[in-house]
C-alpha atoms as a PDB file:
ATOM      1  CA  UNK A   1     158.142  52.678 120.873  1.00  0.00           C
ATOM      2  CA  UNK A   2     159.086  50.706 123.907  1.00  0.00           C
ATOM      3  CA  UNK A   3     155.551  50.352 126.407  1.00  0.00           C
ATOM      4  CA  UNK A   4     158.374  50.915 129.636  1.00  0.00           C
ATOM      5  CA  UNK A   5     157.874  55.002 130.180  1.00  0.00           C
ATOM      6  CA  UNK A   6     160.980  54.460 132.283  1.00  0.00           C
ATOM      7  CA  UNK A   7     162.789  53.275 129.436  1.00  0.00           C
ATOM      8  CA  UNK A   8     164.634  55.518 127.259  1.00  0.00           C
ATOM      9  CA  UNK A   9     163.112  54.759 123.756  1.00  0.00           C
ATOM     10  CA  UNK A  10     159.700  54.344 125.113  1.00  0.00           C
ATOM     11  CA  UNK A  11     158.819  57.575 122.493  1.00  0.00           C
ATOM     12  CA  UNK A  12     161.811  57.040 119.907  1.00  0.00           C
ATOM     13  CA  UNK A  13     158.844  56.750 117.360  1.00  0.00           C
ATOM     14  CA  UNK A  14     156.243  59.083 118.652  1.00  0.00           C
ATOM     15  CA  UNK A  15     157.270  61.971 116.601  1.00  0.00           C
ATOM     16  CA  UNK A  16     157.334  59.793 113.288  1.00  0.00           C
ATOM     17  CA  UNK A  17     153.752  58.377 113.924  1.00  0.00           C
ATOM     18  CA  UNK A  18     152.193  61.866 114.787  1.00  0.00           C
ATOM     19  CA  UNK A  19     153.627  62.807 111.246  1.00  0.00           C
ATOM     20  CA  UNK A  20     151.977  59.840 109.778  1.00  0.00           C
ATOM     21  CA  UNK A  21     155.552  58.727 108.729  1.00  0.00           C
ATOM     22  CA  UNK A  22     154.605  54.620 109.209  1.00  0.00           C
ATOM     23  CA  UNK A  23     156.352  51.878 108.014  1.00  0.00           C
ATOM     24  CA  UNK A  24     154.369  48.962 105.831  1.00  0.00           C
ATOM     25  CA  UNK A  25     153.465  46.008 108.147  1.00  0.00           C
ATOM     26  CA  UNK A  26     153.135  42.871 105.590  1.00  0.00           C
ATOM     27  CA  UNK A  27     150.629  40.503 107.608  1.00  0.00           C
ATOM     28  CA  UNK A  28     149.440  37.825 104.794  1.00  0.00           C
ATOM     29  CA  UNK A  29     151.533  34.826 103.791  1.00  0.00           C
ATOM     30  CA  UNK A  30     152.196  36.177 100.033  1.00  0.00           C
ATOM     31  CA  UNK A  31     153.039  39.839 101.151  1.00  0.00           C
ATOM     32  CA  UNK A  32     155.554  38.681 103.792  1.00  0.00           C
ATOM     33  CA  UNK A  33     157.082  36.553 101.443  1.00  0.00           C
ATOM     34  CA  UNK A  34     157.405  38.930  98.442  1.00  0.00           C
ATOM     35  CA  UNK A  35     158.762  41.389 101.319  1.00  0.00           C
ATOM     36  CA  UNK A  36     161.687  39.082 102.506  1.00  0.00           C
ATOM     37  CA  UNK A  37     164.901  40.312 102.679  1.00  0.00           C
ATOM     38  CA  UNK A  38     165.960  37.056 103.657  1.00  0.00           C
ATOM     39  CA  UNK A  39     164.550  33.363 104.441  1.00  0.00           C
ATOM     40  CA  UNK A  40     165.693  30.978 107.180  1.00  0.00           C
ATOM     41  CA  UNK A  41     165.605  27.180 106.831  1.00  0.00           C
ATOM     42  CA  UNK A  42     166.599  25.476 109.557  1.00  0.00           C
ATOM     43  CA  UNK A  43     169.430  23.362 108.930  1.00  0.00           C
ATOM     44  CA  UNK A  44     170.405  24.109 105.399  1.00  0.00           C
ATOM     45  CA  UNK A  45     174.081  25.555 104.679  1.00  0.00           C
ATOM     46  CA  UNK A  46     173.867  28.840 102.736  1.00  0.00           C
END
């Protein structure tokens, strides 16, 4: 959801949240972490 009503994906989601069709949020260090699809390092070649 974009918080612009102007904008046009201000209810892309709306339709999927009324249907209870949410996506995980991961908020602690550990969940995040085992949840990576990816992990930046700043200035380390990959």
């Amino acid at each position: 959801m974009n918080g612009d009503p102007r904008s046009p994906h201000f209810a892309d989601q709306a339709q999927a949240y009324a249907d209870g069709h949410l996506l995980p949020v991961h908020f602690e260090t550990a969940d995040v972490a085992a949840h990576a699809r990816a992990i930046y390092h700043p200035g380390e070649r990959r």
